[in-house]
Protein backbone atom coordinates (compact mmCIF):
# COMPACT_ATOMS: atom_id res chain seq x y z
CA UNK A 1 0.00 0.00 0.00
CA UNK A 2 1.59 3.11 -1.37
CA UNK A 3 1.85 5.94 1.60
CA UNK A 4 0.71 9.43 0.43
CA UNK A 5 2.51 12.87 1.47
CA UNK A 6 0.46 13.33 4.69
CA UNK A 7 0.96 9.82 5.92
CA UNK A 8 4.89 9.97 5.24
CA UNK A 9 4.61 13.25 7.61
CA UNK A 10 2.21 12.22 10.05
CA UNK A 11 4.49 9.24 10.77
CA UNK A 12 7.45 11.55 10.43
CA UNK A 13 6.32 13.72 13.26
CA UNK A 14 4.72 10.49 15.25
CA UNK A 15 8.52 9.31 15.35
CA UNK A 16 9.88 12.52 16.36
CA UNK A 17 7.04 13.02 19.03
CA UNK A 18 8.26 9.44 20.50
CA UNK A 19 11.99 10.18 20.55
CA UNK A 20 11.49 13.35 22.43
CA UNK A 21 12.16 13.55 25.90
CA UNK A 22 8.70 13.86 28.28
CA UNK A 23 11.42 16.73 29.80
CA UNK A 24 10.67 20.78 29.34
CA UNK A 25 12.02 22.09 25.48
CA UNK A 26 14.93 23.47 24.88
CA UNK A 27 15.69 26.82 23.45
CA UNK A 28 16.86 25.12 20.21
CA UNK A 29 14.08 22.97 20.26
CA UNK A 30 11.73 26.13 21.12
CA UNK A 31 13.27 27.92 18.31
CA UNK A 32 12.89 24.81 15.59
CA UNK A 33 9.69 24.50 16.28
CA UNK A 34 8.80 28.20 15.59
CA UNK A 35 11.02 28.27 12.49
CA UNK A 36 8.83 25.16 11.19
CA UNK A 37 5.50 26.34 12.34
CA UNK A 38 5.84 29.85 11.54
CA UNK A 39 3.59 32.34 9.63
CA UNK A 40 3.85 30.66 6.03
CA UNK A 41 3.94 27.05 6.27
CA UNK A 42 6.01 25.04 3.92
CA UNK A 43 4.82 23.36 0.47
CA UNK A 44 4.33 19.87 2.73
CA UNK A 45 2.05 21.40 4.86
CA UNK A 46 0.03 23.52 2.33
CA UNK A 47 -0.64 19.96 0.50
CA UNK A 48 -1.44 18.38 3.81
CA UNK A 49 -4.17 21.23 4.40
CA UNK A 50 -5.32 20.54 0.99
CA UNK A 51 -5.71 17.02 0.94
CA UNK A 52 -7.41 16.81 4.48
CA UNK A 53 -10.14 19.64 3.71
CA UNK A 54 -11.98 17.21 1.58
CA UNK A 55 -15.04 15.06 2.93
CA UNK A 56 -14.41 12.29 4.87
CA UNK A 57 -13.31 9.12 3.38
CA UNK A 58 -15.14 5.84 3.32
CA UNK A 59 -14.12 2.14 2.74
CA UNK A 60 -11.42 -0.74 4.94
CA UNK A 61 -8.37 1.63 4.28
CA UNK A 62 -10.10 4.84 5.04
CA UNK A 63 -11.38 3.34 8.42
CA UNK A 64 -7.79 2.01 8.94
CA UNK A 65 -6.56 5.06 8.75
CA UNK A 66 -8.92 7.04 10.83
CA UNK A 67 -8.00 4.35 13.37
CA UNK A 68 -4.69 5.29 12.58
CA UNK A 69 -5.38 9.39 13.22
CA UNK A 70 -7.03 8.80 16.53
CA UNK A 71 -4.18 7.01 18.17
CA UNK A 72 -2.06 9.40 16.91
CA UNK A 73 -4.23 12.04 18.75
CA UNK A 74 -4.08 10.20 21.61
CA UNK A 75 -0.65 10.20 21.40
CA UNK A 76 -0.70 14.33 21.44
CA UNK A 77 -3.34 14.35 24.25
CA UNK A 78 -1.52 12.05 26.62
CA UNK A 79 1.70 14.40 26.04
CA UNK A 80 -0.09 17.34 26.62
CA UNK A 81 -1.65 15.97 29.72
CA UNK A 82 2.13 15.26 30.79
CA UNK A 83 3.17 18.72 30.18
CA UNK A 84 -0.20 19.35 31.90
CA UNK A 85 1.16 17.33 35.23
CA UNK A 86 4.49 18.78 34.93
CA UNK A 87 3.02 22.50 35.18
CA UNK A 88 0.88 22.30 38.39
CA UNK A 89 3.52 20.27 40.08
CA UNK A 90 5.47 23.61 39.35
CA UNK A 91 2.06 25.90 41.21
CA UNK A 92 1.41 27.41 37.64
CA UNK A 93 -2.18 26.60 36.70
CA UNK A 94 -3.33 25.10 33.73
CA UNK A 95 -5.51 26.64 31.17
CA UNK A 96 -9.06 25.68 30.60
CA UNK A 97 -9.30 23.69 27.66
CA UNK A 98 -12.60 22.69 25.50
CA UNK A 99 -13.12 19.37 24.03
CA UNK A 100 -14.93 19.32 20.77
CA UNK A 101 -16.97 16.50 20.41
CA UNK A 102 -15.75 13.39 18.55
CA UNK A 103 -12.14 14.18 19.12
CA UNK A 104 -11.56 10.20 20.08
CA UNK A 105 -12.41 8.17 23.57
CA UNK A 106 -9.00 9.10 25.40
CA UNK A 107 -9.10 12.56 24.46
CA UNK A 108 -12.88 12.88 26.02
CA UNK A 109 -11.74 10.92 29.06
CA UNK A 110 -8.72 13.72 29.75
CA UNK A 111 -10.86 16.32 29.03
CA UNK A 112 -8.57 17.95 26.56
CA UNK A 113 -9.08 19.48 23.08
CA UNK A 114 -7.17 20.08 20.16
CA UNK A 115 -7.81 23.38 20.47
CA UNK A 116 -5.54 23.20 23.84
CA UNK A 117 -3.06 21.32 21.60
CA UNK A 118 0.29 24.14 21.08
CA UNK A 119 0.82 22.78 17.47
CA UNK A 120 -3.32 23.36 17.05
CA UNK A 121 -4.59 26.44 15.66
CA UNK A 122 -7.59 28.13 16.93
CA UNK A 123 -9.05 30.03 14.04
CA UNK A 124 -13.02 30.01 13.68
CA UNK A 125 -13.06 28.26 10.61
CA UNK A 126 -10.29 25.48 11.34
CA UNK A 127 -7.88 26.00 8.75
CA UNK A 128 -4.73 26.95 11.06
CA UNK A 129 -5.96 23.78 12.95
CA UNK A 130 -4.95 21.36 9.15
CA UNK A 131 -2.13 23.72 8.65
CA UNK A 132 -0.25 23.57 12.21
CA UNK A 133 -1.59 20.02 13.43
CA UNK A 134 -1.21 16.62 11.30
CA UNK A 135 -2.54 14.97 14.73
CA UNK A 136 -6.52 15.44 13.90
CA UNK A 137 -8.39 13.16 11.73
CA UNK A 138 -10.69 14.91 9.38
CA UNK A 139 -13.76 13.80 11.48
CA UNK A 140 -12.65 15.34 14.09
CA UNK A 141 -11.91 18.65 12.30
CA UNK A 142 -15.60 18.61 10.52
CA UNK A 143 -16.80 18.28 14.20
CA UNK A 144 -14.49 21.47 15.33
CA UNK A 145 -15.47 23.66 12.71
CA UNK A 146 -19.29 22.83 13.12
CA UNK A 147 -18.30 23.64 17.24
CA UNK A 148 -16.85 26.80 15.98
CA UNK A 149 -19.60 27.71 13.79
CA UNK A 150 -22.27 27.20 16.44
CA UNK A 151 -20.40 29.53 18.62
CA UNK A 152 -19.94 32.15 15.85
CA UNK A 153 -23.82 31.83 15.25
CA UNK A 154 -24.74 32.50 18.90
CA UNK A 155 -22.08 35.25 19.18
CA UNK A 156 -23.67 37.17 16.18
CA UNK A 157 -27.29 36.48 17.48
CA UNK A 158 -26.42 38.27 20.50
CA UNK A 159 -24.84 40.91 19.13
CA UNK A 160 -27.94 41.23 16.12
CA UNK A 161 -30.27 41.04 19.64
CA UNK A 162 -28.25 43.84 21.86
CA UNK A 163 -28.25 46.02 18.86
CA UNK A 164 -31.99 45.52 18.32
CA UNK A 165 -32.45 46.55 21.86
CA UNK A 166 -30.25 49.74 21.95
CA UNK A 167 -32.26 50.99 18.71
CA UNK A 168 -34.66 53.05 19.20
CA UNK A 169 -38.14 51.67 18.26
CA UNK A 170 -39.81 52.92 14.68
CA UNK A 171 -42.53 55.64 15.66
CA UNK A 172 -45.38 55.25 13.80
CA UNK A 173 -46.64 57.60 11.39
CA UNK A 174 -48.89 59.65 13.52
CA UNK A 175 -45.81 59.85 16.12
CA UNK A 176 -43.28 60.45 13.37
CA UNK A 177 -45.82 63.45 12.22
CA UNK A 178 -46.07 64.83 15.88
CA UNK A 179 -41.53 64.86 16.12
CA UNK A 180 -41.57 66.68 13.18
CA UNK A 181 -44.20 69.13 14.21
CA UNK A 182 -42.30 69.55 17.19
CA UNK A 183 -38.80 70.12 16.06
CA UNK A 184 -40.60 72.46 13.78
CA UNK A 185 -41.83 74.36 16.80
CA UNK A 186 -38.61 74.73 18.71
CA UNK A 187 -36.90 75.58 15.18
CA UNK A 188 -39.81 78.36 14.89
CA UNK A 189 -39.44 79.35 18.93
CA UNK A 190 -35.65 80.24 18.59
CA UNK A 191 -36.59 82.90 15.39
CA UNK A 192 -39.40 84.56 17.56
CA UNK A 193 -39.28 88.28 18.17
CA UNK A 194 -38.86 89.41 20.65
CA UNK A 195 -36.64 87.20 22.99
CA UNK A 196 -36.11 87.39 27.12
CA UNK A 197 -38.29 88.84 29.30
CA UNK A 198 -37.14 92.23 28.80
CA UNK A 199 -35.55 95.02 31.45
CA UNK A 200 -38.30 97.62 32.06
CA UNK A 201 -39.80 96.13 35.39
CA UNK A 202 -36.31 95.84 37.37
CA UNK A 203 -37.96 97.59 40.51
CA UNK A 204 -40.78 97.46 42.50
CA UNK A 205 -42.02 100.89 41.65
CA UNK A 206 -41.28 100.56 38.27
CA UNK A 207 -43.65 97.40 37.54
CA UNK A 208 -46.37 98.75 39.67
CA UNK A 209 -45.84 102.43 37.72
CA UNK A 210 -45.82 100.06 34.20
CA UNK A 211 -48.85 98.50 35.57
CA UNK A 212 -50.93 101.76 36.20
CA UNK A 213 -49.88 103.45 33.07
CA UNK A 214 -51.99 100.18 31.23
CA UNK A 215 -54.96 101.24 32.45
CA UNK A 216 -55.63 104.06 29.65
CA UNK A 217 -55.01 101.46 26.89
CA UNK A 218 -58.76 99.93 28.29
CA UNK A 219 -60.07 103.66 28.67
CA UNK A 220 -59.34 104.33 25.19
CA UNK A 221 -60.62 100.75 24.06
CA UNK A 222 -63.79 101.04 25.77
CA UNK A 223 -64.38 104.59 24.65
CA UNK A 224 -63.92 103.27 21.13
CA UNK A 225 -66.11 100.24 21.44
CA UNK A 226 -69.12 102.32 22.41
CA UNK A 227 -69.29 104.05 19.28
CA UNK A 228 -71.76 102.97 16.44
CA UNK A 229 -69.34 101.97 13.46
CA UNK A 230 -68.63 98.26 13.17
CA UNK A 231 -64.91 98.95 12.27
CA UNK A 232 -64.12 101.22 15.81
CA UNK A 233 -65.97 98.87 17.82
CA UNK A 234 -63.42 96.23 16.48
CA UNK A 235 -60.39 98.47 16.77
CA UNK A 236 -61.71 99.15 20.68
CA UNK A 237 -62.19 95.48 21.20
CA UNK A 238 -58.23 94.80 20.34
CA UNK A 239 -56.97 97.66 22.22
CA UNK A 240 -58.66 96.74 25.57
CA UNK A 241 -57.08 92.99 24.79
CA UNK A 242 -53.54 95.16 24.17
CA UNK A 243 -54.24 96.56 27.75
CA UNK A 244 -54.98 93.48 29.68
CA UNK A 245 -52.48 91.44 27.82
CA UNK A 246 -50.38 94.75 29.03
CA UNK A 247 -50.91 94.48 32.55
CA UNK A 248 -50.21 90.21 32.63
CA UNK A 249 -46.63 91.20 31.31
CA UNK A 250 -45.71 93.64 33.43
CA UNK A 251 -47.00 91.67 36.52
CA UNK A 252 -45.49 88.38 36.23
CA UNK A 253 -41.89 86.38 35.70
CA UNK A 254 -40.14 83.63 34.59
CA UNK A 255 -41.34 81.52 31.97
CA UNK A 256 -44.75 83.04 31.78
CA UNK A 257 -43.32 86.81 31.28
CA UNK A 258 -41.38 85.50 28.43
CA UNK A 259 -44.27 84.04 25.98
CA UNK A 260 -46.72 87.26 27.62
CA UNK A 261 -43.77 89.78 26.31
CA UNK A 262 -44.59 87.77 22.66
CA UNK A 263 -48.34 88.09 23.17
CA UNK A 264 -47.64 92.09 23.98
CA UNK A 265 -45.86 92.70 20.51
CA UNK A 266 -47.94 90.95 18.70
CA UNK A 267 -51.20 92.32 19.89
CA UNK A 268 -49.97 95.90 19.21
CA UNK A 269 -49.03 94.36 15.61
CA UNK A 270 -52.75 92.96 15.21
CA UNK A 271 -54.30 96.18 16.91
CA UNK A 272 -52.24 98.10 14.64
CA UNK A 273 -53.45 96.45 11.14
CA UNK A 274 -56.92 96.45 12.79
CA UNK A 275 -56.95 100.23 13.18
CA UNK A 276 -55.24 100.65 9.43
CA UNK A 277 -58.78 98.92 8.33
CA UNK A 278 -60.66 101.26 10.34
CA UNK A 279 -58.99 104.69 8.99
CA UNK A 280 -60.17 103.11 5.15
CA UNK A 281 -56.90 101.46 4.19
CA UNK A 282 -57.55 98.05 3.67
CA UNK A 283 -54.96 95.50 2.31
CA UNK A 284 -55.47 93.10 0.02
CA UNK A 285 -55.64 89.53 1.04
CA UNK A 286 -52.01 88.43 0.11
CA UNK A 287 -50.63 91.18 1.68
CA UNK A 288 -53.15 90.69 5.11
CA UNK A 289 -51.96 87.18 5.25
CA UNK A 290 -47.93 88.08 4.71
CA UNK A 291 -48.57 89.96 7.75
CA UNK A 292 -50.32 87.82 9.61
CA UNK A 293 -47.16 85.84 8.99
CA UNK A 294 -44.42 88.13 9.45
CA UNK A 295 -46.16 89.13 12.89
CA UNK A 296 -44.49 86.33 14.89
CA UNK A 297 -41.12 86.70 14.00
CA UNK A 298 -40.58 90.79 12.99
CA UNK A 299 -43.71 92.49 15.21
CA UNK A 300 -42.20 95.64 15.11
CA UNK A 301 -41.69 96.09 11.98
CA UNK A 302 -45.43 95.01 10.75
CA UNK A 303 -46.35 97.58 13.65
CA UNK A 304 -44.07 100.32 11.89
CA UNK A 305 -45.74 99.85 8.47
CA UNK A 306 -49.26 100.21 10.01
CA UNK A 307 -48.53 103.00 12.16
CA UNK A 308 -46.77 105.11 8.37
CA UNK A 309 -49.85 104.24 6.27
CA UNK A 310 -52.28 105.74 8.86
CA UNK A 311 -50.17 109.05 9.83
CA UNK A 312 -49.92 109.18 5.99
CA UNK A 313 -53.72 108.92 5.69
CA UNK A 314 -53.95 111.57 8.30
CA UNK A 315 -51.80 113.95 6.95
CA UNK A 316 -53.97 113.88 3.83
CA UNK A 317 -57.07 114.08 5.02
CA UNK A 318 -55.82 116.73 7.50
CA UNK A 319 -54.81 118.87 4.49
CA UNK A 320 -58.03 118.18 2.89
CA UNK A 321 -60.08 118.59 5.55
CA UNK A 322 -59.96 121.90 7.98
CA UNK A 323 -61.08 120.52 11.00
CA UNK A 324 -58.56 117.70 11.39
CA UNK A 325 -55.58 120.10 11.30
CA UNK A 326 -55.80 120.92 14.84
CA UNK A 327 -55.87 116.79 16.17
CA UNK A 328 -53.53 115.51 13.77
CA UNK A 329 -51.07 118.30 15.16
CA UNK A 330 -51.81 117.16 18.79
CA UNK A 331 -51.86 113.36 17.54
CA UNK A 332 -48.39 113.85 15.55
CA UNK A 333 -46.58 115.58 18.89
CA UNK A 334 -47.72 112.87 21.07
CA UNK A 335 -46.98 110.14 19.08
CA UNK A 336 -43.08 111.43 18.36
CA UNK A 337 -42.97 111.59 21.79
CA UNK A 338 -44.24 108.18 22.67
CA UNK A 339 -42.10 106.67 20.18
CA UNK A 340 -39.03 108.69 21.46
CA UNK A 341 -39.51 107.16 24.43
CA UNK A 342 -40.15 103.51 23.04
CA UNK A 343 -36.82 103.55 21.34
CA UNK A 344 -34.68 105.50 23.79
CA UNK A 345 -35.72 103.65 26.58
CA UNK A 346 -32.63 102.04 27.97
CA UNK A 347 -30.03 105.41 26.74
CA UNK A 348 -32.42 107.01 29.26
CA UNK A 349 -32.19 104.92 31.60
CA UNK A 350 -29.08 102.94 31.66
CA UNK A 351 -27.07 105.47 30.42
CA UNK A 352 -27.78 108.72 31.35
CA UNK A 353 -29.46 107.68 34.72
CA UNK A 354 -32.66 109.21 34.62
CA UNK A 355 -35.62 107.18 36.74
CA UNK A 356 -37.07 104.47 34.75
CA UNK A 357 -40.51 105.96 33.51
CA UNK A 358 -39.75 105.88 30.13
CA UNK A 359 -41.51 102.80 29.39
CA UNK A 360 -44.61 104.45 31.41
CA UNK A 361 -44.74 107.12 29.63
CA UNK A 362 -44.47 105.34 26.56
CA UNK A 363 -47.89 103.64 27.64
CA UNK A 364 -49.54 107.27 28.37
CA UNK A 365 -48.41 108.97 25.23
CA UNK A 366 -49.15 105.82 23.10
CA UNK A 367 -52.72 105.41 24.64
CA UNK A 368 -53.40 109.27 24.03
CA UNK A 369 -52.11 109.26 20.27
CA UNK A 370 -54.53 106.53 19.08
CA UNK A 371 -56.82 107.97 21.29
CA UNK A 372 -56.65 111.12 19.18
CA UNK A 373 -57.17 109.11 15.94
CA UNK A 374 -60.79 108.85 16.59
CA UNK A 375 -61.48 112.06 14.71
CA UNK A 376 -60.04 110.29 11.64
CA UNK A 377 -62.16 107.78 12.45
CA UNK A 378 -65.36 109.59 12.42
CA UNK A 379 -64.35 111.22 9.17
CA UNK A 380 -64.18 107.87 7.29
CA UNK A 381 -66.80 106.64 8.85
CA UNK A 382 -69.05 110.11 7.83
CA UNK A 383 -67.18 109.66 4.36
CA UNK A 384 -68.28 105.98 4.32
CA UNK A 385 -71.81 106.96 4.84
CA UNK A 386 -72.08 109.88 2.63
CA UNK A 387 -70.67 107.51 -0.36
CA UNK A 388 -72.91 105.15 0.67
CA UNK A 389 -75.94 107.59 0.52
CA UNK A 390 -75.00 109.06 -2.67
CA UNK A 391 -74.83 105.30 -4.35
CA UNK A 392 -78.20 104.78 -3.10
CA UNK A 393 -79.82 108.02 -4.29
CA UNK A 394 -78.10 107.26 -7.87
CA UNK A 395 -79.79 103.86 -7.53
CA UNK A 396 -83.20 105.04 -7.19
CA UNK A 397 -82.66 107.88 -9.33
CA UNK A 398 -81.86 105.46 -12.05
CA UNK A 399 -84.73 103.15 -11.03
């Protein structure tokens, strides 16, 4: 019977296992042992992986030499279990090993592996196990890598299972609306106008001054709303609202003075279009709604707009019209005045020390100038209703 390549080697090392001592290795022999098993193994031992990979092998022979295999595995257990010996004799402990099944009778009775083996590899897949050991039968190989698979499988179900618990679950779609409608809000709350809770109530005299001086914003309001004309009745309804909403902001803190401060600007923005409609200059609806839209995050500057289009319409109808000469006059000091005072507020106070009343004043002079729009007022209104009359004479004239 003609011996193949890994036979000739098997026995080869089977000899050279026997002849060496049961003693510790040498340096040299440390050192040949390296050189042979090192990082590229030789042609030998290339072909020896190569011709062991295959399936196992059937028939008389093939069970011969499997008989063959396992002794010689036997052979490598019992030496490792007398290097084993040797080592806690010394008081250095021995490493755990783990027996794959089917590795042979004598190697299940030691409980020792080929995997313990130190000319047996320990990659998952087996291959340094063919390449560094000619002491395992391929039976006993299949069986390692099938261990080593099963162990790779429940490592990566783990790992699939942790990772499915530390994601976050899918939300819905009615949950994945509601995020984005709320990162939309805080994206929308930082671009606000105006910010903080402002500086004008630092003292106690100050916020209860601030809180008097609101008072005339609910005079004026509830002078307006007793008038006849549908339009002054809605410009007095928002101006009382301005007043209250007012008196909230100056008289509370924290959180709640911050979002009333928002409310304050933005009711003076609304009160301001409302009384634009009221004085006979009415928007169109694109433009209405760009305001309504700009409100939120530049109040001021919708206010500004409103406030130039009716001084504008005053001034014309005042140099139309005799009798308004004398109240725009009074209307156009007052309101300079208020507005100086709106925009200087903090160089008046801060800087060149004066007593903070300039934001109560501002409420005074403000609350007096629109107050003194309400002969503009009446003069649409009376213009209203003397177009109106005339179109209904020409109606039943032409009837």
């Amino acid at each position: 019977m003609e011996a193949g390549p890994a036979r000739l080697l098997a026995l080869a090392n089977v000899s050279q296992l026997q002849a060496e001592p049961c003693g510790p290795p040498t340096a040299g022999a440390l050192a040949a042992a390296l050189e042979r098993h090192g990082p590229f193994p030789p042609f030998h031992r290339r072909l020896l992986r190569f011709v062991l990979g295959g399936l196992p092998r059937r028939g008389a022979h093939e069970q011969q030499q499997q008989q063959q295999d396992d002794q010689l595995c036997e052979l490598a257990v019992e030496r490792q279990q007398q290097r084993k010996r040797r080592r806690s004799r010394d008081g250095d402990a021995a490493p755990q090993q783990l027996l794959p099944p089917g590795a042979g009778a004598a190697a299940a009775a030691a409980g020792s592996s080929l995997a313990g083996d130190s000319l047996c590899g320990s990659s998952d897949d087996g291959t340094d196990v063919l390449g560094m050991s000619p002491f395992a039968s391929c039976v006993d190989l299949q069986a390692y890598r099938a261990v080593l698979q099963q162990q790779r499988a429940a490592r990566e179900a783990e790992s699939a299972a942790a990772a499915a618990a530390a994601a976050p679950r899918r939300a819905g779609p009615l949950r994945a609306a509601l995020a984005w409608l709320m990162r939309l809000a805080r994206g929308a709350a930082r671009h606000v106008s105006p910010q903080g809770e402002g500086s004008n109530d630092s003292t106690l005299g100050e916020r209860l001054l601030n809180l008097a001086t609101s008072v005339p914003f609910v005079l004026v309001g509830m002078h307006s709303l007793r008038s006849g004309t549908p339009s002054r009745r809605h410009f007095g309804a928002s101006f009382v609202a301005t007043g209250v909403i007012a008196a909230l902001y100056h008289g509370t803190s924290g959180a709640a003075r911050r979002v009333l401060r928002k409310a304050d600007y933005w009711s003076i923005a609304y009160t301001s279009c409302v009384l634009r409609a009221a004085s006979g200059l009415r928007a169109p609806a694109p433009l209405a709604v760009a305001a309504a839209l700009i409100t939120p995050l530049r109040p001021t500057l919708v206010t500004g707009a409103n406030l130039a289009a009716i001084e504008a319409r005053y001034l014309l109808s005042a140099l139309r019209h005799s009798h308004l000469r004398a109240f725009f006059g009074a209307h156009l000091g007052v309101a300079v005045a208020g507005v100086g005072c709106f925009l200087l507020e903090d160089v008046l106070v801060l800087e060149m020390g004066l007593p903070p009343v300039a934001h109560a004043l501002w409420h005074s002079l403000s609350a007096a100038a629109l107050g003194l729009i309400g002969p503009l007022l009446s003069h649409c209104h009376a213009a209203e209703a003397l177009l109106l009359l005339e179109g209904v004479q020409a109606t039943v004239a032409a009837a």
